[in-house]
PDB file of N, CA and C in Angstrom:
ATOM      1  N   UNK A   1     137.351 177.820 288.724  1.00  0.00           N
ATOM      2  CA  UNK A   1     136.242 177.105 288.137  1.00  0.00           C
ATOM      3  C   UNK A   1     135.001 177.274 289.017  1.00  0.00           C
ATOM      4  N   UNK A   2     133.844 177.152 288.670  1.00  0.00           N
ATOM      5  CA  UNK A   2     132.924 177.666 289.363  1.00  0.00           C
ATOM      6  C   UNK A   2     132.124 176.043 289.864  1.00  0.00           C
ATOM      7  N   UNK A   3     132.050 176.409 291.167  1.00  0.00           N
ATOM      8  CA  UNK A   3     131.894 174.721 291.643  1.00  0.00           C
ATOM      9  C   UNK A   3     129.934 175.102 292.384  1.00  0.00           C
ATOM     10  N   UNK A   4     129.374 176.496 292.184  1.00  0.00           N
ATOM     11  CA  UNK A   4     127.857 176.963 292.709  1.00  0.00           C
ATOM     12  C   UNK A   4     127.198 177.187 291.924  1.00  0.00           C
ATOM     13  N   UNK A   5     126.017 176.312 292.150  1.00  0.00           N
ATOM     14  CA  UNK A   5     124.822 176.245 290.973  1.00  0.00           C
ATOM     15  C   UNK A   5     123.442 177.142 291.588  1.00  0.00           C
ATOM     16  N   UNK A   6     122.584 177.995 291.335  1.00  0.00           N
ATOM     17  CA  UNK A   6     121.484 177.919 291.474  1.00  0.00           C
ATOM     18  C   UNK A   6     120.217 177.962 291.243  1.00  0.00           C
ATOM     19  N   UNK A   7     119.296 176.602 291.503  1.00  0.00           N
ATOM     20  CA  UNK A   7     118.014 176.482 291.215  1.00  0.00           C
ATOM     21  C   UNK A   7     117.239 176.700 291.476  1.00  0.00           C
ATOM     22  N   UNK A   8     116.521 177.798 290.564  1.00  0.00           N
ATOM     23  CA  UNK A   8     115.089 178.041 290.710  1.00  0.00           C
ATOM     24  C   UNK A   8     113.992 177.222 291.102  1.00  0.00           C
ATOM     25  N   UNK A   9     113.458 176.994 291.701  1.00  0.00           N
ATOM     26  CA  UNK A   9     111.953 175.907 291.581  1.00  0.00           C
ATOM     27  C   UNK A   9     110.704 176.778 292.276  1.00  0.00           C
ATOM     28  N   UNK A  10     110.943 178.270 292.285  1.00  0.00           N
ATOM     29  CA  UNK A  10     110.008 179.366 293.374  1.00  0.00           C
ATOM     30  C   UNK A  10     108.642 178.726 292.466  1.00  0.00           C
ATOM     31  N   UNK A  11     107.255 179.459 292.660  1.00  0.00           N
ATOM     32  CA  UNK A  11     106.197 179.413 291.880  1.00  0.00           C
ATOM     33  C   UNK A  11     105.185 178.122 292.260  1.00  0.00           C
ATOM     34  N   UNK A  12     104.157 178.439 291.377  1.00  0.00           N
ATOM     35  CA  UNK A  12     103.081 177.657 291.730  1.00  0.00           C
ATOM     36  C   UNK A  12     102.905 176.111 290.635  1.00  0.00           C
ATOM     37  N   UNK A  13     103.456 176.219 289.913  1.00  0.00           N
ATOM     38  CA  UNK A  13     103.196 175.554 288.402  1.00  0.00           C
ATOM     39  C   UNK A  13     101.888 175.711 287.618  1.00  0.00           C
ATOM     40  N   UNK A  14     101.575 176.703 287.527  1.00  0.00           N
ATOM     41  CA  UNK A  14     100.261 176.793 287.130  1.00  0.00           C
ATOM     42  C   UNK A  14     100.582 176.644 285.829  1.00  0.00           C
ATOM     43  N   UNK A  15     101.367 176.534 284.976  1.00  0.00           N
ATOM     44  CA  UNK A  15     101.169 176.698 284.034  1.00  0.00           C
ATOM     45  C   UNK A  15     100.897 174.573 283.418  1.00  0.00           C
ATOM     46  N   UNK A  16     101.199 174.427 284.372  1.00  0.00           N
ATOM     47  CA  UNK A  16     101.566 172.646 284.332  1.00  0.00           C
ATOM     48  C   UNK A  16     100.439 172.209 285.276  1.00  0.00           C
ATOM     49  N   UNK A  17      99.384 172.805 285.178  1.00  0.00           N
ATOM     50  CA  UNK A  17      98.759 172.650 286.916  1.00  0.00           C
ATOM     51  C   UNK A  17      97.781 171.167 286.526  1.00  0.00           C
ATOM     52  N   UNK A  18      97.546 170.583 284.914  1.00  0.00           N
ATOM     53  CA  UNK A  18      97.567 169.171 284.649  1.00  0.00           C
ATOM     54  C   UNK A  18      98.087 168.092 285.469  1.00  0.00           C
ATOM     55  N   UNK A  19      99.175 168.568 285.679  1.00  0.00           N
ATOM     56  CA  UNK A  19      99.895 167.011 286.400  1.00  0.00           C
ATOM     57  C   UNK A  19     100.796 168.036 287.426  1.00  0.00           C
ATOM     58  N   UNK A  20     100.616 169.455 287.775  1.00  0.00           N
ATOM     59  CA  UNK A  20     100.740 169.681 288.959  1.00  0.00           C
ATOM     60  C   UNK A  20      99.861 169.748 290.535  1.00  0.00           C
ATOM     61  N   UNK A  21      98.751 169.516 290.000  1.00  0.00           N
ATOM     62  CA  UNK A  21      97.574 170.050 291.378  1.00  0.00           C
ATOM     63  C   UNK A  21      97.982 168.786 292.026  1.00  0.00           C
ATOM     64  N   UNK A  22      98.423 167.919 291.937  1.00  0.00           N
ATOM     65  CA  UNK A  22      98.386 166.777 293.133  1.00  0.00           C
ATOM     66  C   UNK A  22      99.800 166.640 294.053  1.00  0.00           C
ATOM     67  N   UNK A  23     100.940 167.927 293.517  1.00  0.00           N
ATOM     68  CA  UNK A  23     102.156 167.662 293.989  1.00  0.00           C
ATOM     69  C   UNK A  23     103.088 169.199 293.231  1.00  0.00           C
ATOM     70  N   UNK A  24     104.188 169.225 294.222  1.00  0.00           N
ATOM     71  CA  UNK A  24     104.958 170.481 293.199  1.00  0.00           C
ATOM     72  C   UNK A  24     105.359 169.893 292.421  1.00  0.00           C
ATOM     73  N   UNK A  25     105.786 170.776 291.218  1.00  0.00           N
ATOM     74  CA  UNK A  25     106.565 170.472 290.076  1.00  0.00           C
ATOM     75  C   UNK A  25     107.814 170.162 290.032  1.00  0.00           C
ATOM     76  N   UNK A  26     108.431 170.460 290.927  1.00  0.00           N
ATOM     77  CA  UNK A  26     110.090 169.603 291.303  1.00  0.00           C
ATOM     78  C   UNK A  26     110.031 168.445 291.184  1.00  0.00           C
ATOM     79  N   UNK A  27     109.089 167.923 291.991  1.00  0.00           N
ATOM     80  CA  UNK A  27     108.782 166.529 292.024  1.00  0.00           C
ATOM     81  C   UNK A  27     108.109 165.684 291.140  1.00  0.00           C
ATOM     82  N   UNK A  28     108.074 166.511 289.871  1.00  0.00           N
ATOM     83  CA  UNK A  28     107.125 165.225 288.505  1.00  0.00           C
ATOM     84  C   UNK A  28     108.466 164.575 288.352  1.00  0.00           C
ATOM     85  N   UNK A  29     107.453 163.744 288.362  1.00  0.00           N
ATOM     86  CA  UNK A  29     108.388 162.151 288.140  1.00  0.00           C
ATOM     87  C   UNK A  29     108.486 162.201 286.701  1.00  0.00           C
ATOM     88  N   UNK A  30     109.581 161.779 285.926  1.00  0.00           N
ATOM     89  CA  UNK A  30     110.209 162.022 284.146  1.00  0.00           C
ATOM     90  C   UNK A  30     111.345 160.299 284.379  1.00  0.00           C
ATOM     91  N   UNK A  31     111.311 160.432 283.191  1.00  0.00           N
ATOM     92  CA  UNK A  31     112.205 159.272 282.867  1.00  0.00           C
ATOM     93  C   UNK A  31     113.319 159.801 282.545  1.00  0.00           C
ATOM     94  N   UNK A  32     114.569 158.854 283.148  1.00  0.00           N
ATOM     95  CA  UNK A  32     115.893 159.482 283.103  1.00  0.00           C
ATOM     96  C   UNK A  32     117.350 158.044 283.244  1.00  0.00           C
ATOM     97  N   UNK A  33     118.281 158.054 282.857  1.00  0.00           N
ATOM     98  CA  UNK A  33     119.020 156.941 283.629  1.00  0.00           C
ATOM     99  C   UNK A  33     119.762 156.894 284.401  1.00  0.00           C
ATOM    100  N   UNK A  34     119.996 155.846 284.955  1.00  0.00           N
ATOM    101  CA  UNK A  34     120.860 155.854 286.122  1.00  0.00           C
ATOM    102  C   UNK A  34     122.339 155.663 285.703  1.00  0.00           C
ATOM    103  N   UNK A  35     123.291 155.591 286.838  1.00  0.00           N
ATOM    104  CA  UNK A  35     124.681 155.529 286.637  1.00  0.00           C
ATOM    105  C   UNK A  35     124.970 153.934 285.825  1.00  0.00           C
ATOM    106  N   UNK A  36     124.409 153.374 285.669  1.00  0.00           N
ATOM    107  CA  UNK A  36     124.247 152.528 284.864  1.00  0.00           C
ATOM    108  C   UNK A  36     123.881 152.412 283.481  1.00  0.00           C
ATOM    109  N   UNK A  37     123.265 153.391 283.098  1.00  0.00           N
ATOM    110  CA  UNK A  37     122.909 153.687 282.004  1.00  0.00           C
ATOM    111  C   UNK A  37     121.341 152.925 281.617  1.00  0.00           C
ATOM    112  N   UNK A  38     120.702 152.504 282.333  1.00  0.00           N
ATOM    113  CA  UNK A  38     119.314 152.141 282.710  1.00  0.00           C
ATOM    114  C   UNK A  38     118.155 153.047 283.029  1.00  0.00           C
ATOM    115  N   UNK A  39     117.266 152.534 282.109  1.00  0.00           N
ATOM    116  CA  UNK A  39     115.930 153.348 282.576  1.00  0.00           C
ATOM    117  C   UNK A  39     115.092 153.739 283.678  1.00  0.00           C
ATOM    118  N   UNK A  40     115.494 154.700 284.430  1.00  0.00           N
ATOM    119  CA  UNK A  40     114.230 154.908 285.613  1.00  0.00           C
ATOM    120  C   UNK A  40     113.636 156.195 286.101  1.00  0.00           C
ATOM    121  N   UNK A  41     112.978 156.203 286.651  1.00  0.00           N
ATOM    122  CA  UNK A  41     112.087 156.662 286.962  1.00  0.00           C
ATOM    123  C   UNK A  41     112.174 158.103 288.123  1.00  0.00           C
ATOM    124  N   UNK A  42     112.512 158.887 287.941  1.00  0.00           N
ATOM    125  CA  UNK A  42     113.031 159.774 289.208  1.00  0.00           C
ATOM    126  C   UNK A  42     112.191 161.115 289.173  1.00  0.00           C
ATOM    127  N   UNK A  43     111.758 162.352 290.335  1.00  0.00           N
ATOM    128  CA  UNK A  43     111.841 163.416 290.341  1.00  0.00           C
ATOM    129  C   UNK A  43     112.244 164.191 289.347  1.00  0.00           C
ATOM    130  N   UNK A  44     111.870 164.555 289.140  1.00  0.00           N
ATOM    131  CA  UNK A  44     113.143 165.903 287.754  1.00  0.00           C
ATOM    132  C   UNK A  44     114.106 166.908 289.138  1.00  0.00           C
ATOM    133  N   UNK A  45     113.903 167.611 289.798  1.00  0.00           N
ATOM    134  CA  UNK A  45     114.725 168.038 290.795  1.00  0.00           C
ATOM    135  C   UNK A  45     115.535 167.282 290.974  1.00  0.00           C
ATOM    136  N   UNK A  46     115.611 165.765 291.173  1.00  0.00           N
ATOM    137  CA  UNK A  46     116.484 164.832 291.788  1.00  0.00           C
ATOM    138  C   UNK A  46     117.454 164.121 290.257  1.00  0.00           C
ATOM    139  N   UNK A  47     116.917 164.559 289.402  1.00  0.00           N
ATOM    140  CA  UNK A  47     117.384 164.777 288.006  1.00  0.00           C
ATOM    141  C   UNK A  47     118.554 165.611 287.734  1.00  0.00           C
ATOM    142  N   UNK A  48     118.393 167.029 287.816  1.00  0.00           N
ATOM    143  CA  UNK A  48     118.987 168.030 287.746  1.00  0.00           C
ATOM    144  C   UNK A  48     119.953 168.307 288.846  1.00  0.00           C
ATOM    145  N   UNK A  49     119.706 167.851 289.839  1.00  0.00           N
ATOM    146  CA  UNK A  49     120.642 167.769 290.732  1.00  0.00           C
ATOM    147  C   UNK A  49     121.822 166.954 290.820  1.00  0.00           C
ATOM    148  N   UNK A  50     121.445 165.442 290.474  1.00  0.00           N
ATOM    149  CA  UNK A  50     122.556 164.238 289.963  1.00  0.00           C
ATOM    150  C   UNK A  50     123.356 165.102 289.020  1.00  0.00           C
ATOM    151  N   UNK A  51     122.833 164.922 288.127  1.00  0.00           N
ATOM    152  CA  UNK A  51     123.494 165.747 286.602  1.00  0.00           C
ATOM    153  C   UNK A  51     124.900 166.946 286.867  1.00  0.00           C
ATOM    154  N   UNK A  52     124.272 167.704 287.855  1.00  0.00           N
ATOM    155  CA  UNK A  52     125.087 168.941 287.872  1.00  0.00           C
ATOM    156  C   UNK A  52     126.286 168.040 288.957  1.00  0.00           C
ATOM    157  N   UNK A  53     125.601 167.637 289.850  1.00  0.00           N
ATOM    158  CA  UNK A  53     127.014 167.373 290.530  1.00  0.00           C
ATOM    159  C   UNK A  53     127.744 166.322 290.136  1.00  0.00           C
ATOM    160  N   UNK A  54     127.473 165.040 289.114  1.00  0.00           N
ATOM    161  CA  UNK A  54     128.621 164.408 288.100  1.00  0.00           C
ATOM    162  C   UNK A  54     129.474 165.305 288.099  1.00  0.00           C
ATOM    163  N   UNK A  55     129.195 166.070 287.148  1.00  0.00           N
ATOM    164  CA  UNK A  55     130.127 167.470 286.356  1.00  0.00           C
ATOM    165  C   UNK A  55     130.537 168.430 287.692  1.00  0.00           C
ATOM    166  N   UNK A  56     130.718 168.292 288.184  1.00  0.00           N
ATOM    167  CA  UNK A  56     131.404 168.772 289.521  1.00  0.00           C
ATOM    168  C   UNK A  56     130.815 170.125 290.266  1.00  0.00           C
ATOM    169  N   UNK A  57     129.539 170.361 290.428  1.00  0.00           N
ATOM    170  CA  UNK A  57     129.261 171.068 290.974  1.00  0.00           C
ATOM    171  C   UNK A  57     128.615 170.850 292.101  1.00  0.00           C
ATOM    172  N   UNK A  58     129.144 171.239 293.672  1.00  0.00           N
ATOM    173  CA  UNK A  58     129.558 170.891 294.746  1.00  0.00           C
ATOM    174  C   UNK A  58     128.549 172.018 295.653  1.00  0.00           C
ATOM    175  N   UNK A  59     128.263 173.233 295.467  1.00  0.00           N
ATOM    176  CA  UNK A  59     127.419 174.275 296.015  1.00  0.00           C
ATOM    177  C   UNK A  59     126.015 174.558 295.260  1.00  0.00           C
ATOM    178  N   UNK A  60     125.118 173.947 296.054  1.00  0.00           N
ATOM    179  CA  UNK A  60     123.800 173.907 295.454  1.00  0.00           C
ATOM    180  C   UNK A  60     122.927 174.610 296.358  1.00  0.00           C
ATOM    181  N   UNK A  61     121.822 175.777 295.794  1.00  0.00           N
ATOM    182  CA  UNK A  61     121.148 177.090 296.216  1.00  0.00           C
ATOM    183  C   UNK A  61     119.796 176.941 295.230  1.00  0.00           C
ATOM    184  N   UNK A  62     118.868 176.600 295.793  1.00  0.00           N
ATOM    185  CA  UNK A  62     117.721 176.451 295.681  1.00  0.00           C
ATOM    186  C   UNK A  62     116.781 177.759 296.014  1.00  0.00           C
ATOM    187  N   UNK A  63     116.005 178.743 295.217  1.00  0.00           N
ATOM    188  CA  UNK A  63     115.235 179.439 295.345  1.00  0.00           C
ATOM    189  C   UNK A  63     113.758 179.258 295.282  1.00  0.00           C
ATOM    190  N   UNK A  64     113.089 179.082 296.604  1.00  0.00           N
ATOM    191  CA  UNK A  64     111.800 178.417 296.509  1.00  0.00           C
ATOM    192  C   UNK A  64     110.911 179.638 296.886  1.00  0.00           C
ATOM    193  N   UNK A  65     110.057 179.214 296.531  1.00  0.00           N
ATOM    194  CA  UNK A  65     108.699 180.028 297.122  1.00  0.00           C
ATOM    195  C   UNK A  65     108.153 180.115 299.048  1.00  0.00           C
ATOM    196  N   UNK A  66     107.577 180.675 299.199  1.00  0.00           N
ATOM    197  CA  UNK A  66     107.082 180.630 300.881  1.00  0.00           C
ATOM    198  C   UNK A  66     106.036 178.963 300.561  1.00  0.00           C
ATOM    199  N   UNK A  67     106.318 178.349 302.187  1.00  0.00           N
ATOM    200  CA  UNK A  67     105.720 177.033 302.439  1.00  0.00           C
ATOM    201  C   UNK A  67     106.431 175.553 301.538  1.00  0.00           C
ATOM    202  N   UNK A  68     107.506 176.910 300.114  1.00  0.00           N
ATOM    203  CA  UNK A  68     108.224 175.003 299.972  1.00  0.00           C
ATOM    204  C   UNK A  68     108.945 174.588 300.708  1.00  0.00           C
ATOM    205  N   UNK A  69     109.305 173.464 301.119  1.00  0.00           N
ATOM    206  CA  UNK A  69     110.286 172.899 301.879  1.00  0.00           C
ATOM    207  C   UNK A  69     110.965 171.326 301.406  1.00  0.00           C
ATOM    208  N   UNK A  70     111.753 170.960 301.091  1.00  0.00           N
ATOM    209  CA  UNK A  70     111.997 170.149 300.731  1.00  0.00           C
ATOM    210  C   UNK A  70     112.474 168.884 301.422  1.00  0.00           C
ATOM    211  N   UNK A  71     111.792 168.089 302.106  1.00  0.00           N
ATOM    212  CA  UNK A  71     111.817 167.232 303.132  1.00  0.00           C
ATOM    213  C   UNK A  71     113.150 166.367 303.082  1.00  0.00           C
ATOM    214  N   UNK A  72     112.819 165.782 302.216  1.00  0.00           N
ATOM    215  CA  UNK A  72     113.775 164.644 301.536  1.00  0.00           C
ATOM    216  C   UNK A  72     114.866 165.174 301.253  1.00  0.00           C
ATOM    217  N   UNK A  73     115.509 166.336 301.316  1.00  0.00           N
ATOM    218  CA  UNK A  73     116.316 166.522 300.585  1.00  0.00           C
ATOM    219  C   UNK A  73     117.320 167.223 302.341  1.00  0.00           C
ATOM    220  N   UNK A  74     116.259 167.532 303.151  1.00  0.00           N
ATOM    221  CA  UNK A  74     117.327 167.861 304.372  1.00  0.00           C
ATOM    222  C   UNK A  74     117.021 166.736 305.549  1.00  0.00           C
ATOM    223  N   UNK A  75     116.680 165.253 305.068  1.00  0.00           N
ATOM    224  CA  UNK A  75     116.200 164.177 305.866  1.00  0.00           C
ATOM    225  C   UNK A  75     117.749 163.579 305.644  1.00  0.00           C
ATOM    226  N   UNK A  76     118.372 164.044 304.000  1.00  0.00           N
ATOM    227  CA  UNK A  76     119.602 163.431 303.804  1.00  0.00           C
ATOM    228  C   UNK A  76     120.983 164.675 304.424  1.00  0.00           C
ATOM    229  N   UNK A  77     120.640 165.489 304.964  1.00  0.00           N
ATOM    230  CA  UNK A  77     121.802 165.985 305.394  1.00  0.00           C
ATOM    231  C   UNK A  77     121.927 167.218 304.830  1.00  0.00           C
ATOM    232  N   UNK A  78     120.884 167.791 303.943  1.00  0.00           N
ATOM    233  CA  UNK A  78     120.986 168.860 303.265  1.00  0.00           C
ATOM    234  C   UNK A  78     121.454 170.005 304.281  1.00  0.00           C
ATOM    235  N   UNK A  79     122.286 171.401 304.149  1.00  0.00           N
ATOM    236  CA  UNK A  79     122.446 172.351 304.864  1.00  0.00           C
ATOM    237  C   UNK A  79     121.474 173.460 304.561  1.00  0.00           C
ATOM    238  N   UNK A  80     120.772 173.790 305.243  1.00  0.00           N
ATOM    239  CA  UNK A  80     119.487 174.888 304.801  1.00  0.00           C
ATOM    240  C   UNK A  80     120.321 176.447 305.392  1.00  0.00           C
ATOM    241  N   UNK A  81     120.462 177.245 304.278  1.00  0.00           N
ATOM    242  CA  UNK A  81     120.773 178.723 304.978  1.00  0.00           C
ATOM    243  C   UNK A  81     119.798 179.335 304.547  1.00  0.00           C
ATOM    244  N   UNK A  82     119.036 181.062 305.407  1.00  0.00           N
ATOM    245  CA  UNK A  82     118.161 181.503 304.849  1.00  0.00           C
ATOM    246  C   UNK A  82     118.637 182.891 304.504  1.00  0.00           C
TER     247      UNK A  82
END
């Protein structure tokens, strides 16, 4: 069974650059629910990421552009390989 996912997020968002110029696009905030089944408020990256690993996917590979870095995400323990 295949337990490795990987996400794209490389690029500029220009095409979104409306409600991207103040932040990357990983990070637009979308409405989504929680394990509760409640309305809130999250990242879309932090979206897509919950989601996949419910459903059991355990190896996550992120393809970013030069200068992204994802703070939050290796503040929690993330393993960065290059």
């Amino acid at each position: 069974m295949i337990r490795k996912v990987v996400i794209p997020t490389a690029g500029l968002g220009t095409r979104l650059l409306s409600v991207t110029k103040d932040g990357p696009k990983e990070m637009l905030l979308i409405f989504g629910q929680n394990s509760n089944g409640q309305l809130c408020i999250k990242p879309v990256l932090q979206l897509i990421f919950e989601q996949l690993f419910d459903i059991g996917f355990r190896g996550f590979y992120f393809i970013v552009g030069r200068g992204k870095i994802f703070n939050s995400l290796l503040e929690k323990g993330a393993k960065v390989t290059t």
